[in-house]
N, C-alpha and C. Protein backbone atom coordinates (compact mmCIF):
# COMPACT_ATOMS: atom_id res chain seq x y z
N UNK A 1 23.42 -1.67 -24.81
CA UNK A 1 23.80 -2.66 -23.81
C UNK A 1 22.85 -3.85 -23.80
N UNK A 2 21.82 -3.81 -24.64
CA UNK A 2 21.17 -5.33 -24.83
C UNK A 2 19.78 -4.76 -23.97
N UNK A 3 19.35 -3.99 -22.98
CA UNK A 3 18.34 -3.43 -22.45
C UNK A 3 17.14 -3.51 -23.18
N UNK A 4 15.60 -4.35 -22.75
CA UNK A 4 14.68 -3.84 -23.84
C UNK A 4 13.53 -2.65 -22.57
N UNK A 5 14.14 -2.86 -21.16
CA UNK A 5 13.65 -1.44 -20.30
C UNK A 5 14.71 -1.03 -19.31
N UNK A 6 14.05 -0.12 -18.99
CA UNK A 6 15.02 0.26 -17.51
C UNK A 6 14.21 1.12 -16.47
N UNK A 7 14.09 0.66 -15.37
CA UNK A 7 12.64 1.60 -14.47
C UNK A 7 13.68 2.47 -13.79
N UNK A 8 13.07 3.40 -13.88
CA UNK A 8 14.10 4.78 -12.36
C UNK A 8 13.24 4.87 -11.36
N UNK A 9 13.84 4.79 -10.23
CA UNK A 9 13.16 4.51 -9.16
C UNK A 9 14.15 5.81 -8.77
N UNK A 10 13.73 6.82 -8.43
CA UNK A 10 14.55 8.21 -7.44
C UNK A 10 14.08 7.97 -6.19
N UNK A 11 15.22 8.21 -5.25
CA UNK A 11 14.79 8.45 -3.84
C UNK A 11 14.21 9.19 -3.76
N UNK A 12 12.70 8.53 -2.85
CA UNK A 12 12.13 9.73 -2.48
C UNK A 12 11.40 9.54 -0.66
N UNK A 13 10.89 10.75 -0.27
CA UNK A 13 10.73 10.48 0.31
C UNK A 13 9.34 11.66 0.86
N UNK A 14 8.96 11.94 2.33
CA UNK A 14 7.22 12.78 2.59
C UNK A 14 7.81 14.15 1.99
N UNK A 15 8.57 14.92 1.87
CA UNK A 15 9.55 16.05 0.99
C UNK A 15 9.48 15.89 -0.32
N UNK A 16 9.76 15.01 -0.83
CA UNK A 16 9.58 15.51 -2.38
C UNK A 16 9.16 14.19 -3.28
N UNK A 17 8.34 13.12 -2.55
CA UNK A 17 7.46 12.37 -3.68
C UNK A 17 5.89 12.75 -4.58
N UNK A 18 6.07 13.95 -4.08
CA UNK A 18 4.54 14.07 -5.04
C UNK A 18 5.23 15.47 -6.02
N UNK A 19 6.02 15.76 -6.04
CA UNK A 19 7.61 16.53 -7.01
C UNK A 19 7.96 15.74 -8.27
N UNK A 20 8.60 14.49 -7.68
CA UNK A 20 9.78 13.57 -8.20
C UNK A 20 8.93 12.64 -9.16
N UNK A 21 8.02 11.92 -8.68
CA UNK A 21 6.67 10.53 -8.86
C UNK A 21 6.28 11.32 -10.16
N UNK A 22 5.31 12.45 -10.11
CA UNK A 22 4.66 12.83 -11.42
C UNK A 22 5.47 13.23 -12.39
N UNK A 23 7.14 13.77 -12.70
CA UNK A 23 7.83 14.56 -13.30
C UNK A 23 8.40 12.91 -14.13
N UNK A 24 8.88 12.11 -13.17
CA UNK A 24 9.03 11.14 -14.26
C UNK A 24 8.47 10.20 -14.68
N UNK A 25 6.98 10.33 -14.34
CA UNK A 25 5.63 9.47 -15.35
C UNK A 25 5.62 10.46 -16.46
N UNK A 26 5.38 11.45 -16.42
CA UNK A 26 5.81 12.58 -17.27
C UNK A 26 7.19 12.56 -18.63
N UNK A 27 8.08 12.01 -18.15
CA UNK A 27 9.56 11.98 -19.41
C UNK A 27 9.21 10.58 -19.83
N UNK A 28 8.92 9.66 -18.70
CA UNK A 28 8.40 8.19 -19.32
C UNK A 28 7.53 8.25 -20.41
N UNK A 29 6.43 8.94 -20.31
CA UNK A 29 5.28 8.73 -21.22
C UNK A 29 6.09 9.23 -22.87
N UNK A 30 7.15 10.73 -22.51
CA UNK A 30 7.74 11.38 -23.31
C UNK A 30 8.33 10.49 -24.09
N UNK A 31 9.57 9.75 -23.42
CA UNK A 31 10.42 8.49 -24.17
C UNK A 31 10.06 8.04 -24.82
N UNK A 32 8.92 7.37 -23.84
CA UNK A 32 8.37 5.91 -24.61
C UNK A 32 8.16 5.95 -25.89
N UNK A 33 7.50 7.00 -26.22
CA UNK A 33 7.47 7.51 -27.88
C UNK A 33 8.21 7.73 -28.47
N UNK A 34 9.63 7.61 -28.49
CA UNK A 34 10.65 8.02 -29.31
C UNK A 34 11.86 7.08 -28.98
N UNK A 35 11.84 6.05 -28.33
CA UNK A 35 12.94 5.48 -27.76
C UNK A 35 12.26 3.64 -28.10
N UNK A 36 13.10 2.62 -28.61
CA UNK A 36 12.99 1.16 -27.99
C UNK A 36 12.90 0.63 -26.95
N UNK A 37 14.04 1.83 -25.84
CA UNK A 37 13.88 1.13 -24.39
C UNK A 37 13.05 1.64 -23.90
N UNK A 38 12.01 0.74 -23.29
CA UNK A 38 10.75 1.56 -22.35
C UNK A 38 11.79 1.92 -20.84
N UNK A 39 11.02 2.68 -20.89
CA UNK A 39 11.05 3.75 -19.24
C UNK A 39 10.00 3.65 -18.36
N UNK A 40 10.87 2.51 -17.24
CA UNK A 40 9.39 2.48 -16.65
C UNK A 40 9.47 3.51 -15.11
N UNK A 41 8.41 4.46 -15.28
CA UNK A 41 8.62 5.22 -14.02
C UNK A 41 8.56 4.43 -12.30
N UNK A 42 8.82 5.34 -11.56
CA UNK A 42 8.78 4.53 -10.11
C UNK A 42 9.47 5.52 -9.18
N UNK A 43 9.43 4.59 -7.71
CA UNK A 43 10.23 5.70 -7.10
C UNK A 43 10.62 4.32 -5.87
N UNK A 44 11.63 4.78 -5.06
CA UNK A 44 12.57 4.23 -3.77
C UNK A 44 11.79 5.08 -2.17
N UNK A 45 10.96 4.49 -1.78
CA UNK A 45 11.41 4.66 -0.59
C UNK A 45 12.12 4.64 0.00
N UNK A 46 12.94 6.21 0.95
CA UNK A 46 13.96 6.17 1.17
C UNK A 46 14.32 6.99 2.35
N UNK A 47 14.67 6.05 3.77
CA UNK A 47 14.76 7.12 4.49
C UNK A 47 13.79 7.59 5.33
N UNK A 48 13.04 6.75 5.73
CA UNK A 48 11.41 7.35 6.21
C UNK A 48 10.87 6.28 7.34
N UNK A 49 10.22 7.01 8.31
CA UNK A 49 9.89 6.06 9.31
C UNK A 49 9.28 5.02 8.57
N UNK A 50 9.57 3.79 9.51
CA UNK A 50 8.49 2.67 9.14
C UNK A 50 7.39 2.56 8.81
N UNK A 51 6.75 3.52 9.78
CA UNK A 51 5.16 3.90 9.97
C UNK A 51 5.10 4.74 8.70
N UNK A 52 5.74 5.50 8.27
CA UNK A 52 5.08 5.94 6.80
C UNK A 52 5.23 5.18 5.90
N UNK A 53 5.86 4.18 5.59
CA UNK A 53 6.06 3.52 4.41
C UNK A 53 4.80 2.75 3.64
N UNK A 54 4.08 2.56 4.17
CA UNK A 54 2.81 2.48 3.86
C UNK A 54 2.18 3.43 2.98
N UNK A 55 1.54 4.82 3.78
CA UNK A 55 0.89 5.81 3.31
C UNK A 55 1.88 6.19 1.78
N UNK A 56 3.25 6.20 1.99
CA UNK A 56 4.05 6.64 0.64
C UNK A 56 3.71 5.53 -0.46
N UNK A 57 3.92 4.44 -0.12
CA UNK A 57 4.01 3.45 -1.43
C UNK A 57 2.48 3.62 -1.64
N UNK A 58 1.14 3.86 -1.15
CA UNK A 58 0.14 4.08 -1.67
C UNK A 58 -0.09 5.34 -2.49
N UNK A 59 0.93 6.30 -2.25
CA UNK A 59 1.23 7.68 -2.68
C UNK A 59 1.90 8.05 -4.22
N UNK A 60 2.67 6.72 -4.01
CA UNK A 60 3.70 6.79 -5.44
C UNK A 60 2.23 6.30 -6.01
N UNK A 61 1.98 5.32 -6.33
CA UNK A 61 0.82 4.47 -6.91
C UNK A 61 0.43 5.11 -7.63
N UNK A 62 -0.62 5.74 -6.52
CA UNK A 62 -1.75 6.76 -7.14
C UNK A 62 -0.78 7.51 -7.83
N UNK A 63 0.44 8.24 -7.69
CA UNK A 63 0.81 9.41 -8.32
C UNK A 63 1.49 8.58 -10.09
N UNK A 64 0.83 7.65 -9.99
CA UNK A 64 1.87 7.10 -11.15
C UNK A 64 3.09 5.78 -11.31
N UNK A 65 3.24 5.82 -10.41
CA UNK A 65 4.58 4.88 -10.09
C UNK A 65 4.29 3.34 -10.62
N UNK A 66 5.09 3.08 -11.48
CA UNK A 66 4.89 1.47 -12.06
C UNK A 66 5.12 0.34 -11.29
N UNK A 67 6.46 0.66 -10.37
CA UNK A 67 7.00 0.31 -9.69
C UNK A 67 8.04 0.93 -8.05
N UNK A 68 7.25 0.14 -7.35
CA UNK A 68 7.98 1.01 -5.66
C UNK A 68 8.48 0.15 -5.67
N UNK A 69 9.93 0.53 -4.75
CA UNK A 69 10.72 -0.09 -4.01
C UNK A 69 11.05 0.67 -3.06
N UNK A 70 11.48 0.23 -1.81
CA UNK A 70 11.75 0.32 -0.79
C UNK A 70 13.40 0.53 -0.54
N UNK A 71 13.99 0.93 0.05
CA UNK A 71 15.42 1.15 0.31
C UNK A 71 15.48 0.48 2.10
N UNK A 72 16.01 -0.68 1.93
CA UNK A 72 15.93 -1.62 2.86
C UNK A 72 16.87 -1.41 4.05
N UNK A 73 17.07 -2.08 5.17
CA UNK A 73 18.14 -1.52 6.32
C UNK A 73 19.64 -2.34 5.78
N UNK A 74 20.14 -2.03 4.45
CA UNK A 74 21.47 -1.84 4.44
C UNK A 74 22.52 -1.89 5.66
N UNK A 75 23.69 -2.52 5.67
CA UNK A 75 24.49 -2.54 6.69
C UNK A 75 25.40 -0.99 6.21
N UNK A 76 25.22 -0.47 5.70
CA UNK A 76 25.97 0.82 5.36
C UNK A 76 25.71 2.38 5.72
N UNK A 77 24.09 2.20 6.13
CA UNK A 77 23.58 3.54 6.08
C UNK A 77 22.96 3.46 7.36
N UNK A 78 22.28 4.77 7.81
CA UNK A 78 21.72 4.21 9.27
C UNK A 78 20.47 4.05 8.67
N UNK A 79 19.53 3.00 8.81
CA UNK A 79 18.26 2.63 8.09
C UNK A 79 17.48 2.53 9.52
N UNK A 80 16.16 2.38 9.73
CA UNK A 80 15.45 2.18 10.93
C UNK A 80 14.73 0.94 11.04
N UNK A 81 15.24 0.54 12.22
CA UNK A 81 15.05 -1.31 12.19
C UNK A 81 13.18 -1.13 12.16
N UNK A 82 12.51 -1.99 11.52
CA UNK A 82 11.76 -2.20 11.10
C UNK A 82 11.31 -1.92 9.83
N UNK A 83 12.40 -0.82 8.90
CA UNK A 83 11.81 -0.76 8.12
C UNK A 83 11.39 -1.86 6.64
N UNK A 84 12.56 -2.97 6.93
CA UNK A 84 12.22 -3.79 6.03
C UNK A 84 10.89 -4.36 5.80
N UNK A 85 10.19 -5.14 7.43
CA UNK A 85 9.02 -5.28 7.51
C UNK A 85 8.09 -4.24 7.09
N UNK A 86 8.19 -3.20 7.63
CA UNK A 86 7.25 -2.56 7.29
C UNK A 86 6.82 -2.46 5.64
N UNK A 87 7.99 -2.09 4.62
CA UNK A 87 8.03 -2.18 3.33
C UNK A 87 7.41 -3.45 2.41
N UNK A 88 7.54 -4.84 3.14
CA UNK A 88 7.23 -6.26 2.71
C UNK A 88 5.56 -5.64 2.99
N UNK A 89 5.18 -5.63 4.46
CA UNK A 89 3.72 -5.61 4.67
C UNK A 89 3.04 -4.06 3.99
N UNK A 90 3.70 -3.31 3.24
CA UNK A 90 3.57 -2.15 2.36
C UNK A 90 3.29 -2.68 1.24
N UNK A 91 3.58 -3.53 0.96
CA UNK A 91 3.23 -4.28 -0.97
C UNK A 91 4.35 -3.57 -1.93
N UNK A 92 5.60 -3.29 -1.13
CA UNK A 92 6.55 -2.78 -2.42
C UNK A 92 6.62 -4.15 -3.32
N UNK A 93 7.22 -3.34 -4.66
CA UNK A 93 7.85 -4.39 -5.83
C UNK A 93 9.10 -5.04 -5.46
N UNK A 94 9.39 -4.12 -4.61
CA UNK A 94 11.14 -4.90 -4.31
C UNK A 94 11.52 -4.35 -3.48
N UNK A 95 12.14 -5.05 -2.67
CA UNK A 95 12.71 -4.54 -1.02
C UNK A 95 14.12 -4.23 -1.74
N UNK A 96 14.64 -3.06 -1.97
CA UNK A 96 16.33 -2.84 -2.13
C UNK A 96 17.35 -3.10 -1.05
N UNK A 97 18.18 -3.42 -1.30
CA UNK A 97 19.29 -3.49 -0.37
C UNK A 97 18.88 -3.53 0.61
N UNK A 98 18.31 -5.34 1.07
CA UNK A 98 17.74 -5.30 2.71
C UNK A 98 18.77 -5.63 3.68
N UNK A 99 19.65 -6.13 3.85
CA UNK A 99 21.10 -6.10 4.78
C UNK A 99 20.72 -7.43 5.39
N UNK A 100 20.83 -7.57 6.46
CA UNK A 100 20.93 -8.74 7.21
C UNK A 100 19.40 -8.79 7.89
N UNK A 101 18.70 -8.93 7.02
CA UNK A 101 17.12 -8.69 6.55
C UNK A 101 16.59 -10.51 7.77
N UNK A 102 16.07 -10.18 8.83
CA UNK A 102 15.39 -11.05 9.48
C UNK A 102 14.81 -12.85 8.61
N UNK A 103 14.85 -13.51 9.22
CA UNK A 103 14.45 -14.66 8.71
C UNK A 103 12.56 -14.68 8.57
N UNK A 104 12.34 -14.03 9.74
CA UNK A 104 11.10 -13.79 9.68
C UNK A 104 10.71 -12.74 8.02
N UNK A 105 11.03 -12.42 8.11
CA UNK A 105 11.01 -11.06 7.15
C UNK A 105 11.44 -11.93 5.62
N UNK A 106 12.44 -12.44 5.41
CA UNK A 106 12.27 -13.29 4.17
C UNK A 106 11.03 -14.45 4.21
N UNK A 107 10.46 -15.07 5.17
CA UNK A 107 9.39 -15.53 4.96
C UNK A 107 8.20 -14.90 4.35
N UNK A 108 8.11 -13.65 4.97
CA UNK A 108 6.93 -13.18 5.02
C UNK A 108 7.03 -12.27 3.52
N UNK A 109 8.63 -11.62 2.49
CA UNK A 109 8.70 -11.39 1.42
C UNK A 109 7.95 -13.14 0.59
N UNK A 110 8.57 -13.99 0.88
CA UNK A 110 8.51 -15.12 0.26
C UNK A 110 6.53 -14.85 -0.15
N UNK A 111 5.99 -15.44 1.03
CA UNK A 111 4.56 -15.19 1.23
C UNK A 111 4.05 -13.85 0.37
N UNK A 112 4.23 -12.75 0.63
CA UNK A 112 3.55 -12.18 -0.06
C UNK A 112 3.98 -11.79 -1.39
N UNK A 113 5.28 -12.53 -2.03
CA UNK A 113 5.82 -12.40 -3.44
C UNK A 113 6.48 -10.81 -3.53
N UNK A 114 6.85 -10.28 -2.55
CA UNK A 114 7.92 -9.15 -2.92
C UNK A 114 9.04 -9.73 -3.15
N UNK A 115 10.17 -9.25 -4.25
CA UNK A 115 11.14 -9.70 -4.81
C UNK A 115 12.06 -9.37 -3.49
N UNK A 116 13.63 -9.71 -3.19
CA UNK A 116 14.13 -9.05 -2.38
C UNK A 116 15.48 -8.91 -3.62
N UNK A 117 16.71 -7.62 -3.43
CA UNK A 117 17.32 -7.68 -4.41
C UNK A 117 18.10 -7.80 -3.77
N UNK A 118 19.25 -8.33 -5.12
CA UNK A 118 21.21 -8.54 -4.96
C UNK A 118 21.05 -7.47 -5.68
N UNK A 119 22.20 -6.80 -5.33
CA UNK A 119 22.70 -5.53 -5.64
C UNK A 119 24.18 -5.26 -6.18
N UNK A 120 24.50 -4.26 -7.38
CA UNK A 120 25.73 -4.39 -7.28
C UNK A 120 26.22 -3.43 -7.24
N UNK A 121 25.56 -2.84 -6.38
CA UNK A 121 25.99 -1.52 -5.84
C UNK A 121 27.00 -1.53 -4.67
N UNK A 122 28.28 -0.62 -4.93
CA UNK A 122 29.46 -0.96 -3.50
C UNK A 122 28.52 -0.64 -2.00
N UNK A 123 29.14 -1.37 -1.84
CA UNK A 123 28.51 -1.37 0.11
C UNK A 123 27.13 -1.93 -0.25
N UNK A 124 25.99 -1.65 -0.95
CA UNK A 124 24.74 -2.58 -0.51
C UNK A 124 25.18 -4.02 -1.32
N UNK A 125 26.34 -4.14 -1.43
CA UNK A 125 26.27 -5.88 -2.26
C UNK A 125 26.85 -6.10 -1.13
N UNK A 126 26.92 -5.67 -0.16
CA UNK A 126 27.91 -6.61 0.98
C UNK A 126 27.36 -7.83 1.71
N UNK A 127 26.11 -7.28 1.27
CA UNK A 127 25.32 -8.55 2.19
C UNK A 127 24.19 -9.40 1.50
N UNK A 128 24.93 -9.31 0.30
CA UNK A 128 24.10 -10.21 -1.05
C UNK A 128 24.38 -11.68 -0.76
N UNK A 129 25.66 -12.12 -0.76
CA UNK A 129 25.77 -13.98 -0.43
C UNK A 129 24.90 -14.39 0.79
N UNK A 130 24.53 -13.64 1.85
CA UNK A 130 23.25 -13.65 3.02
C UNK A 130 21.91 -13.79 2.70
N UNK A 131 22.03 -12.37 1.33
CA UNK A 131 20.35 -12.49 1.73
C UNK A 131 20.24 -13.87 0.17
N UNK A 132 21.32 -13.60 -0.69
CA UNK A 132 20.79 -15.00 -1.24
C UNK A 132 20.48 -16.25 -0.79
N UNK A 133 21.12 -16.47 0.40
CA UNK A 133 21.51 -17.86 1.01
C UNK A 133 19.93 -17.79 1.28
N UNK A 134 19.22 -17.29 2.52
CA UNK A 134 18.55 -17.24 2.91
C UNK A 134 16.97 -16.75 1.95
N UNK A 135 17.17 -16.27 1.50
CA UNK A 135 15.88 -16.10 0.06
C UNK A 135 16.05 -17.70 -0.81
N UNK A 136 16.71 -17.91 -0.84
CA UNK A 136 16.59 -19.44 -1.59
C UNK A 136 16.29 -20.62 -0.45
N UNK A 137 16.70 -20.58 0.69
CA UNK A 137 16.18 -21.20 1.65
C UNK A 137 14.80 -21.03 2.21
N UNK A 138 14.56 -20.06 1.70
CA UNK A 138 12.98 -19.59 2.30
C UNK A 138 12.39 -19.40 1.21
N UNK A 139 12.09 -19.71 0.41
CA UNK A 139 11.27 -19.43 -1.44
C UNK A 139 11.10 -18.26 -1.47
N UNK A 140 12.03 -16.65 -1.50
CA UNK A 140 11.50 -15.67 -1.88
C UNK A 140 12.03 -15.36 -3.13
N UNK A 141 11.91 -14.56 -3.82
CA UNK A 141 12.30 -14.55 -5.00
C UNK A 141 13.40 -13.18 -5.09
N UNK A 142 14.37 -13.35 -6.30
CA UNK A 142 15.73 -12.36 -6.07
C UNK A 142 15.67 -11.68 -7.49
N UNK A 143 15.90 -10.75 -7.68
CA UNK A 143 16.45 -9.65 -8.46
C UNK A 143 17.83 -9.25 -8.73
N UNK A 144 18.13 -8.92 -9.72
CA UNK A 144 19.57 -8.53 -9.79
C UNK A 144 19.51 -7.10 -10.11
N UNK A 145 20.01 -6.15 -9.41
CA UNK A 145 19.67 -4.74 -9.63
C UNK A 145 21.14 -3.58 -9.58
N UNK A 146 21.46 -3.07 -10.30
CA UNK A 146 22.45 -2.12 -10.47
C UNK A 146 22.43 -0.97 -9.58
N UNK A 147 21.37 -0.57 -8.81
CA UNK A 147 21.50 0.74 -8.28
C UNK A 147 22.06 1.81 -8.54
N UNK A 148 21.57 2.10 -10.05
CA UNK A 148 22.53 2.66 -10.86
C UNK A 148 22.14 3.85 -10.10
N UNK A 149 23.10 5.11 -10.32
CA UNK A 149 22.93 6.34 -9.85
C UNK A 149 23.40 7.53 -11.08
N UNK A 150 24.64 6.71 -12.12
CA UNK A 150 24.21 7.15 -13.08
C UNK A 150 24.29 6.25 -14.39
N UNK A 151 25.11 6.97 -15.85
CA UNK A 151 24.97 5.90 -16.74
C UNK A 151 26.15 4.55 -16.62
N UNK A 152 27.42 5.14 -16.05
CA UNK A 152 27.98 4.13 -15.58
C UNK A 152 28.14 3.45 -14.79
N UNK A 153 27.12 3.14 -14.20
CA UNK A 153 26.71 2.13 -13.07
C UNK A 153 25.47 0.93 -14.14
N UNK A 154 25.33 1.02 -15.00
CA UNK A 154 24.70 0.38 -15.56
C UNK A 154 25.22 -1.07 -15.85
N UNK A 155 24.64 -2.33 -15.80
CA UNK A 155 25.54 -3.93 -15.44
C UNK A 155 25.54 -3.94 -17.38
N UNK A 156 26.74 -4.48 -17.66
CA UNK A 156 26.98 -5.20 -18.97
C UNK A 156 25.91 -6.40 -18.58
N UNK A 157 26.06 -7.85 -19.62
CA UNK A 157 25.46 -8.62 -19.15
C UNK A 157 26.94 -9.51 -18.81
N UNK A 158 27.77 -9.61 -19.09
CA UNK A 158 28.54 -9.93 -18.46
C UNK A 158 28.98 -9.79 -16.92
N UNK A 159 29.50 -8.24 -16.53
CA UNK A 159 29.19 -8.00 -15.42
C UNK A 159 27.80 -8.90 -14.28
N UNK A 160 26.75 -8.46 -14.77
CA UNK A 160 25.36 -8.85 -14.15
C UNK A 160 25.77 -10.32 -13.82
N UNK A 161 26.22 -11.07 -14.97
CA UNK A 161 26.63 -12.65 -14.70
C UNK A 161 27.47 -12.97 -13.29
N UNK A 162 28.47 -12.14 -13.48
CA UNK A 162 29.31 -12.36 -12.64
C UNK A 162 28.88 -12.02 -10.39
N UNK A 163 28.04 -10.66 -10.70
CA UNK A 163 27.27 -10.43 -10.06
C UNK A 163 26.79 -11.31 -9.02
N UNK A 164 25.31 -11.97 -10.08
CA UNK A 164 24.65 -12.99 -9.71
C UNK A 164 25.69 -14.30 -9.26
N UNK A 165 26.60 -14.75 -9.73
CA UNK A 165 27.63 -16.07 -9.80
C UNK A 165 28.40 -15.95 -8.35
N UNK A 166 28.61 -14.03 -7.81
CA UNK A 166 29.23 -14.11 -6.83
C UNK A 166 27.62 -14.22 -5.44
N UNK A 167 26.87 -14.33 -5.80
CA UNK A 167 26.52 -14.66 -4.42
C UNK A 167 26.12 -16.45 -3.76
N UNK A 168 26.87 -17.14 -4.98
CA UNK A 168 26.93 -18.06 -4.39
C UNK A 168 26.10 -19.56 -4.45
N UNK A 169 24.90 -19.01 -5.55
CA UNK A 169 24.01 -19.40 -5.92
C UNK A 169 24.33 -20.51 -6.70
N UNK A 170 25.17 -20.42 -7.65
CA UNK A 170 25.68 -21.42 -8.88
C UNK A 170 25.59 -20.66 -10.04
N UNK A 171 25.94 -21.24 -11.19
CA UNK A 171 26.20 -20.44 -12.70
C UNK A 171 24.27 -20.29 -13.42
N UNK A 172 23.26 -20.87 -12.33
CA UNK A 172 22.33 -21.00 -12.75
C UNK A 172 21.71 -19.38 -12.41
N UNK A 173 22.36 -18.87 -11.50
CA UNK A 173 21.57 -17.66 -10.59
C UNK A 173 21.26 -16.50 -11.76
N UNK A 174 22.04 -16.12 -12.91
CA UNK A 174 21.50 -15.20 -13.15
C UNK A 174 20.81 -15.27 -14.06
N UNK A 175 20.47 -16.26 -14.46
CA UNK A 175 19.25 -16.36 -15.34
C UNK A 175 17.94 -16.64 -14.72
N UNK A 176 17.98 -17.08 -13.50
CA UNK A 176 16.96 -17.06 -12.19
C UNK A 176 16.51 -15.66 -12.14
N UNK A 177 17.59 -14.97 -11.72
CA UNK A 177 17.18 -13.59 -11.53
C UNK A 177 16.54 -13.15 -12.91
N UNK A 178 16.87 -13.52 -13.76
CA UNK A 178 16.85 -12.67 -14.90
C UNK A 178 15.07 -12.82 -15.16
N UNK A 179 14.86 -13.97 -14.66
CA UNK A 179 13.44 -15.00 -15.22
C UNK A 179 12.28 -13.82 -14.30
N UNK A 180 13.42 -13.76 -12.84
CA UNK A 180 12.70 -13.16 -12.20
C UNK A 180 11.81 -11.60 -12.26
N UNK A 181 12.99 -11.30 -13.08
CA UNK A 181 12.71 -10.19 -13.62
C UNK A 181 11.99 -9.44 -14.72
N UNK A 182 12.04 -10.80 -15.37
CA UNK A 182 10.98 -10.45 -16.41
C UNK A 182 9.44 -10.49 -16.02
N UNK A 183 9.33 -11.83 -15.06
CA UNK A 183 7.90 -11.72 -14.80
C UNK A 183 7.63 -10.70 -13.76
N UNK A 184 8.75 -10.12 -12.86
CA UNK A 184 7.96 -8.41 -12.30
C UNK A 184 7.74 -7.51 -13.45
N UNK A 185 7.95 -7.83 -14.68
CA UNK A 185 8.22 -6.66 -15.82
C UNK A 185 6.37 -7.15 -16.02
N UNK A 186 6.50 -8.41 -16.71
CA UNK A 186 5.28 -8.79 -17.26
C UNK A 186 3.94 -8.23 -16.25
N UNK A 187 4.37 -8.52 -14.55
CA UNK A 187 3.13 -8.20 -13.63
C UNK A 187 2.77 -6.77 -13.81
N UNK A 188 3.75 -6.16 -13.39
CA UNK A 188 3.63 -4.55 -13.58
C UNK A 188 3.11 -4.28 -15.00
N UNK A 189 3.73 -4.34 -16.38
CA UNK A 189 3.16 -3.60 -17.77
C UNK A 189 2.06 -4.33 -17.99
């Protein structure tokens, strides 16, 4: 599919991130040696008071994790209001599927350079033309992310185009994202 990585980020959460975190720094390191596409390990905060989101994303870290992300208050799931903030002032790599994510709260992603993502995952893209509007109005920076769950959830680059094109941005957006994405690739490896 044109891929030169792909990070897995598994939900995790105070239950089973010190399980999940080391097992796939573990197949990563395995791959990497036998495969073109790097594997970059990681994990999703997911599901977890506000107040822990902190102590966890310092948890994945240490345990390995290339990359945290956060699983944001989605209009789909019951998420716990604050947790977006809390995740931005956590130092995740990327706030996932933040929903109708505060104005305050895209400032303060903007400020401290957490990515926020478009998604093209059903139900968390619902509120992608929002948080684009508003991440480009406020300088934070956007991601284009599949939320894959398995191999066919994976974006063609076609698809991904179209993706990015529907939130509204212009025919320029997914190569924005794309730019964007490389330099979280470059910060992280």
């Amino acid at each position: 599919m044109g891929y030169s990585c792909v990070a897995i980020t598994d939900h995790v959460d105070l239950s089973n991130l010190d399980f999940v975190v080391p097992r796939m720094v573990k197949v990563a390191r395995d791959l990497n040696q036998r495969q073109s596409v790097k594997l970059i390990p990681g994990a999703e905060i997911t599901h977890v008071p506000p107040e822990s989101i902190e102590s966890l994303v310092k948890k994945a870290r240490e345990l390995g994790a290339e990359i945290v992300l956060a699983h944001g208050e989605t209009i789909i799931e019951p998420v716990a209001k604050g947790t977006n903030k809390a995740a931005i002032l956590s130092g995740v790599d990327i706030l996932a599927h933040p929903g109708l994510i505060d104005i305050e709260d895209i400032k303060l992603a903007a400020e401290r350079g957490i990515y926020l993502e478009i998604s093209a995952r059903h139900g968390h893209s619902f509120t992608n033309g929002y948080v684009a509007r508003v991440a480009k109005e406020f300088g934070a920076r956007l991601v284009l992310n599949s939320d894959a769950h398995s191999p066919d959830d994976l974006m063609t680059r076609q698809f991904a185009q179209m993706v990015a094109y529907g939130t509204g941005l212009g025919e320029n957006a997914f190569e924005e994202m794309l730019g964007n994405s490389q330099d979280l690739i470059k910060k992280i490896l």
